[in-house]
Protein backbone atom coordinates (compact mmCIF):
# COMPACT_ATOMS: atom_id res chain seq x y z
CA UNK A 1 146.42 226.69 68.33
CA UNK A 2 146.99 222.92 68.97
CA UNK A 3 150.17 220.95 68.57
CA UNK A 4 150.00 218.43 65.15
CA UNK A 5 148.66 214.98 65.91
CA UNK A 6 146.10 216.66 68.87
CA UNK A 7 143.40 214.66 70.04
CA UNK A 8 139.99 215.79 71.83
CA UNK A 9 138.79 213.38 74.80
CA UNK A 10 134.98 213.84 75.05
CA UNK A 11 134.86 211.63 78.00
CA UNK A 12 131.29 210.67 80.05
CA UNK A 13 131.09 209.04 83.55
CA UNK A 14 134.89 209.23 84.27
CA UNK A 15 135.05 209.05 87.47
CA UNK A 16 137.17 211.87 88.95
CA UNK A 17 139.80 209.98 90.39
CA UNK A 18 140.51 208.75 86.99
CA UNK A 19 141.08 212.43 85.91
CA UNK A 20 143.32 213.10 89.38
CA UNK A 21 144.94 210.29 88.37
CA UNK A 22 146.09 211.33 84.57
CA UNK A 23 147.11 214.78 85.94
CA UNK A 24 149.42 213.06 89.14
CA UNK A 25 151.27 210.91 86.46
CA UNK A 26 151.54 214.11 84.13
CA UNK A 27 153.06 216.04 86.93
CA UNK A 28 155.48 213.53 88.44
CA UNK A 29 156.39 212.89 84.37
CA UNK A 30 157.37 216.55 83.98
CA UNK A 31 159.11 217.07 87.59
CA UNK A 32 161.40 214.25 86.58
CA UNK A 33 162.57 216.03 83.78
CA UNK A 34 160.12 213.52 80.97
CA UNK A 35 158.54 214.55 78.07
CA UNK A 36 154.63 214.89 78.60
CA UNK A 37 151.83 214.97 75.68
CA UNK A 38 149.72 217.31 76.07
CA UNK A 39 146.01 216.17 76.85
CA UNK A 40 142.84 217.99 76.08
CA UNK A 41 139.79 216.45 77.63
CA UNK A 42 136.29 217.95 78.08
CA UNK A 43 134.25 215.61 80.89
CA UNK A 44 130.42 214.91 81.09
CA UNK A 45 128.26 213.42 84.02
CA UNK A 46 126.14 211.58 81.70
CA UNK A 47 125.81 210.55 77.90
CA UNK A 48 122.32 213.61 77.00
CA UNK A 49 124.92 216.13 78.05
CA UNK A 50 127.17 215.33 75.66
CA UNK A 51 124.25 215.04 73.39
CA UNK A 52 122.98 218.26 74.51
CA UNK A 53 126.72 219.82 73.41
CA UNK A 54 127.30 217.84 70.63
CA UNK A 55 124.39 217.70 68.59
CA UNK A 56 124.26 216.43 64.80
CA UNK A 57 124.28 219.75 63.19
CA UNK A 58 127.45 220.73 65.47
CA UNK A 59 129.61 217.72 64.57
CA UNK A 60 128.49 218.35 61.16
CA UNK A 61 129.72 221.74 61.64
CA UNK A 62 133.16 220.59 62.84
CA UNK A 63 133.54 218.26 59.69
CA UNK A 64 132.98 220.80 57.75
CA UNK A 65 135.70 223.15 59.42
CA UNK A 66 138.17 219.94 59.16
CA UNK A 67 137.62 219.70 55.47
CA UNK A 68 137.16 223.27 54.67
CA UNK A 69 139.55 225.04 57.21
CA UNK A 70 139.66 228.31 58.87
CA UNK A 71 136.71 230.52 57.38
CA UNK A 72 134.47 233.14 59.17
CA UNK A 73 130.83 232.78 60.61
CA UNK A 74 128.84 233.83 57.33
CA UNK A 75 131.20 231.67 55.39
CA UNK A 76 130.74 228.46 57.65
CA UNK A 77 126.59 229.54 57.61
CA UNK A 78 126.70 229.19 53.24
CA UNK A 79 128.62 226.30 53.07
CA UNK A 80 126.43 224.10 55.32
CA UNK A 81 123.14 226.04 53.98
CA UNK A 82 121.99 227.33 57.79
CA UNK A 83 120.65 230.35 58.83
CA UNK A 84 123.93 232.43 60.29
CA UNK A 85 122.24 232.85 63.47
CA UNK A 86 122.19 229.69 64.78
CA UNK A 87 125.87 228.38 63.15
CA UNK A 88 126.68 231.73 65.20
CA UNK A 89 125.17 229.92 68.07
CA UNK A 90 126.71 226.59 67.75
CA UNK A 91 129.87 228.08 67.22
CA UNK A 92 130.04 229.97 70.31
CA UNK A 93 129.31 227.18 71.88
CA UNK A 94 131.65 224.76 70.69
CA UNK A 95 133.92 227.30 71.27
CA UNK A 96 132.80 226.87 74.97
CA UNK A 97 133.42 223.72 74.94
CA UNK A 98 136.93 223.60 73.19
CA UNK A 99 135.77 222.24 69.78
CA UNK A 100 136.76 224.94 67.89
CA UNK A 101 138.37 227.64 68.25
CA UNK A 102 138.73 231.38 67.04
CA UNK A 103 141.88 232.81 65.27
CA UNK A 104 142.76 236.58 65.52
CA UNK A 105 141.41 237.42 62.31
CA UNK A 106 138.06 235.98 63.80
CA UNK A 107 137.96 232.71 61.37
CA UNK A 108 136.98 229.82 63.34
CA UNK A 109 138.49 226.42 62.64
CA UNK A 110 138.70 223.08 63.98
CA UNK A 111 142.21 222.65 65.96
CA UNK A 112 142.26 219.20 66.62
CA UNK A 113 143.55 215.92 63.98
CA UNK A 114 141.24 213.61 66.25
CA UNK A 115 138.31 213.92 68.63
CA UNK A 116 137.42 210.68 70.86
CA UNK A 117 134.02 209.97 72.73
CA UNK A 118 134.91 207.55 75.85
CA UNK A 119 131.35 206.99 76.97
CA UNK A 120 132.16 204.54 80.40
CA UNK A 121 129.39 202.27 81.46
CA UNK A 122 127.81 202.57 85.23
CA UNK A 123 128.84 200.11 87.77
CA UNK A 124 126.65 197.07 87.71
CA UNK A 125 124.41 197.56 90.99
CA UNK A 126 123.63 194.31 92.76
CA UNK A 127 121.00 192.85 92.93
């Protein structure tokens, strides 16, 4: 389970020297003895594979674990009014994808206070 005041990064188009770059700082933070944050980030290469993740019916899905909390599968199914199969499916993968997560009991819930979509814009090419 998450720390209080966690945050998701859904990030697309970081480059990965940007991402080298957060975990060098994190590391030379911690060798000299310095508090670090924790950070939880989930990259894409482009903008239709975060789509392709996070689809409408999945962030409604996540909503409805942050306002509900921890419930099963069948539970999450009745309260958005979807076939169990596919919230079964969506779950899994969200899971995947560190949306959600699963307790021991087998509830799922959402674990985060905050998720954050940093879509970064290609380089202009010249012309």
């Amino acid at each position: 389970m998450k720390t209080s005041n966690s945050i998701l990064h859904l990030t697309v188009g970081e480059p990965m020297s940007a991402s080298l770059a957060r975990a060098s700082a994190a590391m030379k933070a911690a060798m000299q003895g310095k508090s670090v944050p924790p950070y939880f980030g989930v990259g894409f290469d482009d903008v239709g594979e975060l789509f392709s993740v996070f689809t409408p019916k999945r962030w409604e899905l996540i909503g409805a674990l942050r306002e509900c909390g921890a419930m099963t599968v069948a539970e999450l199914a009745r309260q958005l009014k979807r076939d169990y199969k596919n919230v079964y499916s969506d779950c899994e993968r969200l899971i995947e994808w560190m949306a959600i997560e699963k307790n021991e009991n087998g509830l799922v819930f959402a674990p985060y206070d905050e998720i954050v979509v940093d879509l970064k814009l290609p380089d202009r090419r010249a012309a």
